[in-house]
N, C-alpha and C. Protein backbone atom coordinates (compact mmCIF):
# COMPACT_ATOMS: atom_id res chain seq x y z
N UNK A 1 91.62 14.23 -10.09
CA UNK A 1 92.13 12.95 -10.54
C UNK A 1 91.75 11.87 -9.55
N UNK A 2 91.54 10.68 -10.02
CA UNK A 2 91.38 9.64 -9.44
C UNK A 2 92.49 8.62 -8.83
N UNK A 3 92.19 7.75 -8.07
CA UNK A 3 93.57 6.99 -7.17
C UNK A 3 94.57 6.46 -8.60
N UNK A 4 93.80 6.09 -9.87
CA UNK A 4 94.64 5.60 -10.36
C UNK A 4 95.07 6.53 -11.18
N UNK A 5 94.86 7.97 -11.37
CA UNK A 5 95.63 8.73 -12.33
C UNK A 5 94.79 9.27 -13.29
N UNK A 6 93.59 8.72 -13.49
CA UNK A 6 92.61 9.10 -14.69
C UNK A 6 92.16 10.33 -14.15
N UNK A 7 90.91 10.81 -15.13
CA UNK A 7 90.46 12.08 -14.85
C UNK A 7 89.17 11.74 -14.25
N UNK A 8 88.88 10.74 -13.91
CA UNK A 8 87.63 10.32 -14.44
C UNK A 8 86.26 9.84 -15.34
N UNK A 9 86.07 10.75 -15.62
CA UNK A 9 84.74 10.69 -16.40
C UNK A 9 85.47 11.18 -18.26
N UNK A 10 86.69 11.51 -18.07
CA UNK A 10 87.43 12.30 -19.24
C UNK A 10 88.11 10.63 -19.96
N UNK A 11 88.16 10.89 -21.23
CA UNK A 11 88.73 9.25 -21.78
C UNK A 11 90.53 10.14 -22.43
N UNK A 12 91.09 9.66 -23.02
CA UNK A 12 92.23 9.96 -23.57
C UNK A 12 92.13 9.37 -24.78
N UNK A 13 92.51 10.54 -25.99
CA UNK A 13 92.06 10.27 -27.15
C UNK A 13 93.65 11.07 -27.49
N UNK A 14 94.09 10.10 -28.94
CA UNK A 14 95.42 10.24 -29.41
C UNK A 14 95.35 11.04 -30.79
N UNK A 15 95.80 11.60 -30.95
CA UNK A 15 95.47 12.54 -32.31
C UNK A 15 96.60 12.08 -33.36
N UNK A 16 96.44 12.70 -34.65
CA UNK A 16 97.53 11.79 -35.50
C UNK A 16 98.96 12.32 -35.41
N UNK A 17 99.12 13.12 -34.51
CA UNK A 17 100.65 13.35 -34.43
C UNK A 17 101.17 12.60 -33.39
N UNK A 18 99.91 11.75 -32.88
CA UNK A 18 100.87 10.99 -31.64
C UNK A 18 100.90 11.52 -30.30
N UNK A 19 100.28 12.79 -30.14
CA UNK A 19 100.42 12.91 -29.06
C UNK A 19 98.80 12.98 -28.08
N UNK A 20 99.01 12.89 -26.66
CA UNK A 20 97.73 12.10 -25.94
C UNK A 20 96.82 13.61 -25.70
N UNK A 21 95.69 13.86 -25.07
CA UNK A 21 94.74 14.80 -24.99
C UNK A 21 93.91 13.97 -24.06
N UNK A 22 93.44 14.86 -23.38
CA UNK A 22 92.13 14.48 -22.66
C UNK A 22 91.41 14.94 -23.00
N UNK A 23 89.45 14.44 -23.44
CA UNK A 23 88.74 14.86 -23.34
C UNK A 23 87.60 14.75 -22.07
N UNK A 24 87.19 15.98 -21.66
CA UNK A 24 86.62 16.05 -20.77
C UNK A 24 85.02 15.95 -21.09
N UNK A 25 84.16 15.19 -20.38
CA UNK A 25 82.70 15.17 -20.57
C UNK A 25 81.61 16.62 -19.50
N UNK A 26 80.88 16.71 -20.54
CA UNK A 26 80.36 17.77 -19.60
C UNK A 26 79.59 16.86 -18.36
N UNK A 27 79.61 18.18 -17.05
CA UNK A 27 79.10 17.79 -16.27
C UNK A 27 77.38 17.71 -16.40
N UNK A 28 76.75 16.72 -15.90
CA UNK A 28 75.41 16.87 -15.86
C UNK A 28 74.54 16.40 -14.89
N UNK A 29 73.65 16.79 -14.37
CA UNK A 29 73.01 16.81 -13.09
C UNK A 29 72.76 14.93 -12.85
N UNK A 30 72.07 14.62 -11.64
CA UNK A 30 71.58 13.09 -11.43
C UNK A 30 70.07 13.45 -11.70
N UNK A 31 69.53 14.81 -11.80
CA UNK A 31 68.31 14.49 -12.23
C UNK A 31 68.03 14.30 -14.30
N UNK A 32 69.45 15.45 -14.70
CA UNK A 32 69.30 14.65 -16.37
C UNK A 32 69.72 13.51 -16.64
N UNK A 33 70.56 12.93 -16.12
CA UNK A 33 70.74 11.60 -16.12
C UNK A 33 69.84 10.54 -16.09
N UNK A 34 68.92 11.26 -15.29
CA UNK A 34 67.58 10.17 -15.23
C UNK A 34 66.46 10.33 -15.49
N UNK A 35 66.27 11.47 -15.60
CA UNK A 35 65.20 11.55 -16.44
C UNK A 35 65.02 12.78 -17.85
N UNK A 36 66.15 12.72 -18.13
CA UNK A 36 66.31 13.83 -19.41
C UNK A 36 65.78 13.07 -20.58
N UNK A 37 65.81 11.69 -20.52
CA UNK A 37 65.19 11.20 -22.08
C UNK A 37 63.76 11.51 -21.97
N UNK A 38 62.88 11.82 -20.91
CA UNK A 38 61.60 12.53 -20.81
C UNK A 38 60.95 13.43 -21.49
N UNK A 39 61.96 14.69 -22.21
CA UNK A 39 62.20 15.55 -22.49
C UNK A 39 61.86 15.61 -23.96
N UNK A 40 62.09 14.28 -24.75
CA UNK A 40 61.78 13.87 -25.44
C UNK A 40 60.19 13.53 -25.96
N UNK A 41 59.62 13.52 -24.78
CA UNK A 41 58.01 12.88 -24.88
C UNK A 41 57.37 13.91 -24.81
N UNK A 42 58.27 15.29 -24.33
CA UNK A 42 57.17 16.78 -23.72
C UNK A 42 56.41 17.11 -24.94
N UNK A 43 57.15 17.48 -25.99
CA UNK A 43 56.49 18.22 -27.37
C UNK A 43 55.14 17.25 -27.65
N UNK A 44 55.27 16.10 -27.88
CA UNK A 44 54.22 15.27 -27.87
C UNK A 44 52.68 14.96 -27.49
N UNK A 45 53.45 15.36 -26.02
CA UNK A 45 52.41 15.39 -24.94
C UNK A 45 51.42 16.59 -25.31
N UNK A 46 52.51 17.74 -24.84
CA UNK A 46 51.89 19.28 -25.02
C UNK A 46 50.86 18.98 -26.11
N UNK A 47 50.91 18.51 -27.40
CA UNK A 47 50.47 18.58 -28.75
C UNK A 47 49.17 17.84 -28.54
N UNK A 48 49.16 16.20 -27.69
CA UNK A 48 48.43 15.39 -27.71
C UNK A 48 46.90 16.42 -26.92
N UNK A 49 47.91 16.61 -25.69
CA UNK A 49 46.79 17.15 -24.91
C UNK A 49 45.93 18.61 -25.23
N UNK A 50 47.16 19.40 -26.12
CA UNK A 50 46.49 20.49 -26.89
C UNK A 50 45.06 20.28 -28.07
N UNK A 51 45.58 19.34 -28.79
CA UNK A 51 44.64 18.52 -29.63
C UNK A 51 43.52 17.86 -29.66
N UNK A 52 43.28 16.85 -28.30
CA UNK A 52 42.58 15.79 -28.27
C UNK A 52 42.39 16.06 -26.88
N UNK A 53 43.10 16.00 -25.77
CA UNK A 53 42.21 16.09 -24.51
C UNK A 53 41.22 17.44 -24.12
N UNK A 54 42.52 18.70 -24.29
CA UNK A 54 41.76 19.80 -24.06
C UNK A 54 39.93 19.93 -25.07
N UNK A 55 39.75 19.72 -26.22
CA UNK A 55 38.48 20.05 -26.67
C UNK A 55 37.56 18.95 -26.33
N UNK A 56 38.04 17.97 -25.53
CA UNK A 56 37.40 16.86 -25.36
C UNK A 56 36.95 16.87 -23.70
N UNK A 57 37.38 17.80 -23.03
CA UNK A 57 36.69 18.26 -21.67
C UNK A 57 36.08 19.43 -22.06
N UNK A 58 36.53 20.16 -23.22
CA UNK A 58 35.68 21.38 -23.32
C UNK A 58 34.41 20.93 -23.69
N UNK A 59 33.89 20.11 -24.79
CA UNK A 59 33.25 18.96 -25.25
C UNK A 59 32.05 19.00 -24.14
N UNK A 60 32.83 18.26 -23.34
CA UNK A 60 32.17 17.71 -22.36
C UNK A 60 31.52 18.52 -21.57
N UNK A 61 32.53 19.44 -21.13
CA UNK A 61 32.00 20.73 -20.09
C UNK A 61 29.82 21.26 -20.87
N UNK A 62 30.85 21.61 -22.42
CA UNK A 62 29.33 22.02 -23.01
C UNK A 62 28.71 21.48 -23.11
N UNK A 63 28.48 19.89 -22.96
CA UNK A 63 27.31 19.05 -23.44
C UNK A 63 26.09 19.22 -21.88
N UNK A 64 26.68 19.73 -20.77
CA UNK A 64 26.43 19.76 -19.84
C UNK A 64 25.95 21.44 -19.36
N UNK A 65 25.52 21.66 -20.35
CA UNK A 65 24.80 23.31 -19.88
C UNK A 65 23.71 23.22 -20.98
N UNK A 66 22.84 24.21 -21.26
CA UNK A 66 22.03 24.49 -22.16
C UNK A 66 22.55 25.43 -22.99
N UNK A 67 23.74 25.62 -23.20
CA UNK A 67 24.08 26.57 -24.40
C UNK A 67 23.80 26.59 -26.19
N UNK A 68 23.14 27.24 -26.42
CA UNK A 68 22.59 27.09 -28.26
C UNK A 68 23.24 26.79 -28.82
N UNK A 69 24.64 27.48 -28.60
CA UNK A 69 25.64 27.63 -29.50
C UNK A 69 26.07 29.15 -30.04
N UNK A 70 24.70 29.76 -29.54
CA UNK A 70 25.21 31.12 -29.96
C UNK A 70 24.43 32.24 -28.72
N UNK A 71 25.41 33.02 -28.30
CA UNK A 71 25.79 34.34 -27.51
C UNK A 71 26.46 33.99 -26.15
N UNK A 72 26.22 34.10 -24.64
CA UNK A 72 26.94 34.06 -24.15
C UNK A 72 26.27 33.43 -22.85
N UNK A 73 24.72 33.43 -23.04
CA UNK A 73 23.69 33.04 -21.76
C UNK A 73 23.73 31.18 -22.02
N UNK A 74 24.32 30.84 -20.88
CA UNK A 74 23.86 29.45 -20.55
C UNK A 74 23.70 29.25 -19.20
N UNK A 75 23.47 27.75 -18.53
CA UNK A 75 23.40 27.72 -17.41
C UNK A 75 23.60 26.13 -17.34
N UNK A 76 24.12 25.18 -16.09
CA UNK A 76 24.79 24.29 -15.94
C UNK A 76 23.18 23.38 -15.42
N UNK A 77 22.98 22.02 -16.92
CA UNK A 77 21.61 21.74 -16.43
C UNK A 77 22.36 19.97 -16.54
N UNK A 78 23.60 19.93 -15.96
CA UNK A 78 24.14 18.17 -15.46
C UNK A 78 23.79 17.24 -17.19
N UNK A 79 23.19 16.22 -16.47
CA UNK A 79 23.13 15.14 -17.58
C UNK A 79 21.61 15.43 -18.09
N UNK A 80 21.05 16.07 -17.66
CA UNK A 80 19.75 16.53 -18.55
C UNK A 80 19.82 16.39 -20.01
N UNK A 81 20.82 16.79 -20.94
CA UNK A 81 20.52 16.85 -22.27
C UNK A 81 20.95 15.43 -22.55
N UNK A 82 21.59 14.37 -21.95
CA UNK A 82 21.76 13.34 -22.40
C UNK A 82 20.39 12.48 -21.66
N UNK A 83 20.00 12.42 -21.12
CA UNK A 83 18.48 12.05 -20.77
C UNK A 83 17.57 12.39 -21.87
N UNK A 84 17.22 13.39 -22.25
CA UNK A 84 16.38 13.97 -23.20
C UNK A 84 16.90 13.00 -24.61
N UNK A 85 18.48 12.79 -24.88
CA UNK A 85 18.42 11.95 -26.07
C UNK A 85 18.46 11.16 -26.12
N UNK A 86 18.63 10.23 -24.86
CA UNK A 86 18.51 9.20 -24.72
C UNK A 86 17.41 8.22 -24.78
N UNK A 87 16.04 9.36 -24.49
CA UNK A 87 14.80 9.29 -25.25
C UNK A 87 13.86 9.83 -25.73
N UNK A 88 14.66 9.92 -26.89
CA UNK A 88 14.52 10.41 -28.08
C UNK A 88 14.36 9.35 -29.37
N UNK A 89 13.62 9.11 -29.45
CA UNK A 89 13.25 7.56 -30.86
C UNK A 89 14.35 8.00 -31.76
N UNK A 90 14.07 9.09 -32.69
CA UNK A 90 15.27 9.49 -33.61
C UNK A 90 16.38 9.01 -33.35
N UNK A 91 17.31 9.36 -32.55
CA UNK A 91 18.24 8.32 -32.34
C UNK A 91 18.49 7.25 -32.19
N UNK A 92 17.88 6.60 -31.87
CA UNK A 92 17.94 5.13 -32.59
C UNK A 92 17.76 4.59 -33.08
N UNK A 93 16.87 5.36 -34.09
CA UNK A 93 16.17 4.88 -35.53
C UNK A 93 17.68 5.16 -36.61
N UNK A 94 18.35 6.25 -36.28
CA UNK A 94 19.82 6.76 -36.84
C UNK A 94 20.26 5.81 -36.65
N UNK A 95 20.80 5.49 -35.10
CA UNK A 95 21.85 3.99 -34.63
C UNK A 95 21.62 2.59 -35.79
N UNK A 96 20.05 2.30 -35.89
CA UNK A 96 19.72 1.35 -36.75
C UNK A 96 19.94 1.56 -37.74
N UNK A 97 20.20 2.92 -38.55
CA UNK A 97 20.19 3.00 -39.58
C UNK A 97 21.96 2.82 -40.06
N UNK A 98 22.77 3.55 -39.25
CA UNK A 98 24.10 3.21 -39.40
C UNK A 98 24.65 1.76 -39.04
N UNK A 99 24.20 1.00 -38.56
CA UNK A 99 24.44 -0.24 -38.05
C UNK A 99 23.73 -1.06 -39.42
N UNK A 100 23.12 -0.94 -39.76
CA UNK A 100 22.28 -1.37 -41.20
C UNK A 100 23.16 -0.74 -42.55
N UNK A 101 23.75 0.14 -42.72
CA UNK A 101 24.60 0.81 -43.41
C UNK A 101 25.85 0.18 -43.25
N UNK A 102 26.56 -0.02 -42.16
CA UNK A 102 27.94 -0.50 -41.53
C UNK A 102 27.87 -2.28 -42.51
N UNK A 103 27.01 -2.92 -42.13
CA UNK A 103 26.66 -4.40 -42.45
C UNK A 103 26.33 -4.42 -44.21
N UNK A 104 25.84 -3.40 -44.60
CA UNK A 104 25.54 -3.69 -46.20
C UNK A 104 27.63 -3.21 -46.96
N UNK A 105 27.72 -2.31 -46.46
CA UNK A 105 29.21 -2.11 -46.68
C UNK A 105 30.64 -2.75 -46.45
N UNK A 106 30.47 -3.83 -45.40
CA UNK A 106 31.14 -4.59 -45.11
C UNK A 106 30.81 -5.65 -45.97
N UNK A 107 29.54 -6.06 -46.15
CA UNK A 107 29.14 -7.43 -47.22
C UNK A 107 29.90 -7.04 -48.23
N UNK A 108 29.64 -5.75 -49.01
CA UNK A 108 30.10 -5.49 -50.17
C UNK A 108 31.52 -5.40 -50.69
N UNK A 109 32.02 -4.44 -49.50
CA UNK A 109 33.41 -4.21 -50.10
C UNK A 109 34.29 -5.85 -49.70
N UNK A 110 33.82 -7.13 -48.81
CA UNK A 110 34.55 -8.23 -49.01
C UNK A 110 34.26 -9.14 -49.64
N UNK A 111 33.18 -8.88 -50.16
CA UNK A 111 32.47 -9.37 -52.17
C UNK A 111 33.61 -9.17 -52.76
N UNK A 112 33.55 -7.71 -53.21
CA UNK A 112 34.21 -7.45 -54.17
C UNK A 112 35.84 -7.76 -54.18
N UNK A 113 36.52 -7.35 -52.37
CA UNK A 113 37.74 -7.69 -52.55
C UNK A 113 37.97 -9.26 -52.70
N UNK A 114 37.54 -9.95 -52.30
CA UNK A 114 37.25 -11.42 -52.26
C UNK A 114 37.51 -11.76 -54.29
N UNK A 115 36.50 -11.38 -54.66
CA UNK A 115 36.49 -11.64 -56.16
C UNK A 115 37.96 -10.98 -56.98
N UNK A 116 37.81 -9.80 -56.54
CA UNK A 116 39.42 -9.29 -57.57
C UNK A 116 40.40 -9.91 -56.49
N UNK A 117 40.52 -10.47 -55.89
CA UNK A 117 41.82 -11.06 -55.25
C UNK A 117 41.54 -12.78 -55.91
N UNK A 118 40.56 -13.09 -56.08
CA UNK A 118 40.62 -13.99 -56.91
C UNK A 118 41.39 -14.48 -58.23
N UNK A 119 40.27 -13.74 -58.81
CA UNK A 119 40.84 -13.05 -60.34
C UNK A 119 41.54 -12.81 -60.89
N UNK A 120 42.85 -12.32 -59.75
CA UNK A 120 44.31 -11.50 -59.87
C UNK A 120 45.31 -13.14 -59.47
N UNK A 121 44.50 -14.09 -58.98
CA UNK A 121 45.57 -15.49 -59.29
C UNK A 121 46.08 -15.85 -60.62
């Protein structure tokens, strides 16, 4: 009990017959107190990083060996394969070609929404 009589951390709650009760709060550490709403973000995390980071260093790890894709022989040859595509014409004849693709599709689909949003006044 405290200097003035309370329990502390316990409030006093009256029930309908009138008579008084204490309820007591559980005890809980100063580290859940401060950082237990954290706990909240774990599942998230776990998921995010299961999902999207982990295959995205694995990703990476492989772009950086000579592996085919199939059996078990590779060997660690750095930024070599991004050199090699980097010149490589094909690829940027692709880049031009999706960037040329991106621009005819954008004209179009704000043609068209442009006109039926018209239309629909």
């Amino acid at each position: 009990m405290t200097q003035n009589g309370s329990l502390g951390s316990a409030s006093v709650l009256t029930t309908p017959s009138g008579s008084k009760r204490t309820a007591k709060r559980r005890a809980t550490s100063e580290v859940m107190r401060k950082y237990g709403h954290l706990l909240f973000v774990v599942p998230g995390l776990v998921f995010f990083v299961a999902v999207m980071v982990g295959p995205t260093l694995f990703a990476l790890v492989i772009s950086m060996t000579n592996w085919t894709g199939r059996g078990t022989s590779f060997e660690f040859i750095g930024l070599g394969n991004f050199q090699e595509a980097l010149t490589y014409w094909p690829l940027y004849r692709a880049a031009i070609n999706n960037v040329i693709l991106f621009v005819a599709m954008l004209i179009f689909q704000h043609t068209v929404g442009l006109f039926i949003a018209v239309q629909a006044q």
